[in-house]
Protein backbone atom coordinates (compact mmCIF):
# COMPACT_ATOMS: atom_id res chain seq x y z
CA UNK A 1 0.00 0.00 0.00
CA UNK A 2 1.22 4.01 -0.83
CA UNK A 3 1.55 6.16 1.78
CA UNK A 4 -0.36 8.05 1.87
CA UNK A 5 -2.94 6.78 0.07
CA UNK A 6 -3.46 7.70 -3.19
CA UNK A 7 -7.35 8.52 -4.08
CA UNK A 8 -9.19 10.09 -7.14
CA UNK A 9 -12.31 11.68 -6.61
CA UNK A 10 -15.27 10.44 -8.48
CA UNK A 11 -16.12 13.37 -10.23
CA UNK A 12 -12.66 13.10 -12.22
CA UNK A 13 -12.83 11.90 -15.59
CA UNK A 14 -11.43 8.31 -16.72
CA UNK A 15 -8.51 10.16 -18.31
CA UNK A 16 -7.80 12.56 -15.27
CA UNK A 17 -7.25 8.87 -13.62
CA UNK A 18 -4.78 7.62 -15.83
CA UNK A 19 -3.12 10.27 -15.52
CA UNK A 20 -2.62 10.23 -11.89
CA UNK A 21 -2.24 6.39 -11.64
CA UNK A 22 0.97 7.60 -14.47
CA UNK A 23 2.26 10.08 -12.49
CA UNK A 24 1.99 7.70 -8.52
CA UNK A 25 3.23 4.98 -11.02
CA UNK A 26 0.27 2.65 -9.38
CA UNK A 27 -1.65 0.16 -11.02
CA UNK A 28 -4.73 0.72 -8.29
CA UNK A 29 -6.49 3.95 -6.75
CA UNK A 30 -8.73 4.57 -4.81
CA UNK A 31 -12.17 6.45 -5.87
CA UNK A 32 -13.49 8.34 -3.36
CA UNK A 33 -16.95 10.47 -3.05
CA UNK A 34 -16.15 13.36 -1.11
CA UNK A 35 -14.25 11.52 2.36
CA UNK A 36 -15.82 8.07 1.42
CA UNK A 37 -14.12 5.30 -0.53
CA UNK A 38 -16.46 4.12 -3.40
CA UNK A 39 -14.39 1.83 -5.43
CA UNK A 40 -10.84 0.41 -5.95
CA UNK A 41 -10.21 0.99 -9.58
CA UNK A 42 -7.42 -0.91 -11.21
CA UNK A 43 -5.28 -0.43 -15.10
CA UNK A 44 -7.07 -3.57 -15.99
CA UNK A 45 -10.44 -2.15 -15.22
CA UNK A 46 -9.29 1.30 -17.78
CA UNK A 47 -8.32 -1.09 -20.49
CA UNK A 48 -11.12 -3.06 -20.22
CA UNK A 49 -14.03 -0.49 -19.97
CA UNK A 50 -11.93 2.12 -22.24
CA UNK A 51 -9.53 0.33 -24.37
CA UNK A 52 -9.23 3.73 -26.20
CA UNK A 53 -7.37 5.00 -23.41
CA UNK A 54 -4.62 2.11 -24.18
CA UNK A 55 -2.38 4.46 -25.80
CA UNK A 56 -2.60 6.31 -22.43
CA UNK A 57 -2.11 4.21 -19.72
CA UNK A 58 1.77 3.43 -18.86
CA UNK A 59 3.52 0.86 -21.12
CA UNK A 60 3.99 -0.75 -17.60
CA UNK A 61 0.47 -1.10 -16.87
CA UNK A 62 -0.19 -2.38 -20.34
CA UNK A 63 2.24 -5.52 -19.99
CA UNK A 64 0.88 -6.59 -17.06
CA UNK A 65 -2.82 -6.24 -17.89
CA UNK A 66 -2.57 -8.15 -21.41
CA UNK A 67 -0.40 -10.69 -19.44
CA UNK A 68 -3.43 -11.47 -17.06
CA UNK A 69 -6.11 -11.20 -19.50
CA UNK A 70 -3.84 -14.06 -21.73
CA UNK A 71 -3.64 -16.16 -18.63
């Protein structure tokens, strides 16, 4: 786990979270509602329900998500 933890609010766009799971270099966040943890979202989740964000999320996150989904 990051310390601290690393959240994105879920009124942020799909995008604005790959962006910030780029720039914490994690493959998981957090989506909060105000205080409140809603979700965990994961790279595999982007690529799945946005695969035209591929080009988008790290290279990093990429190899390990087609690896799982080929497994």
């Amino acid at each position: 786990m990051s310390t601290p933890l690393v959240t994105v609010r879920l009124d942020r766009t799909v995008r604005a979270a790959t962006a910030r799971m780029d720039e914490t270099r994690l493959k998981r966040s957090v989506v909060t509602d105000g205080l409140d943890p809603v979700e965990i979202r994961t790279a595999t989740d982007l690529v799945t329900t946005h695969p035209e964000l591929n080009s988008e999320i790290p290279t990093q996150l990429n190899c390990e998500v087609e690896h799982s989904e080929a497994g």
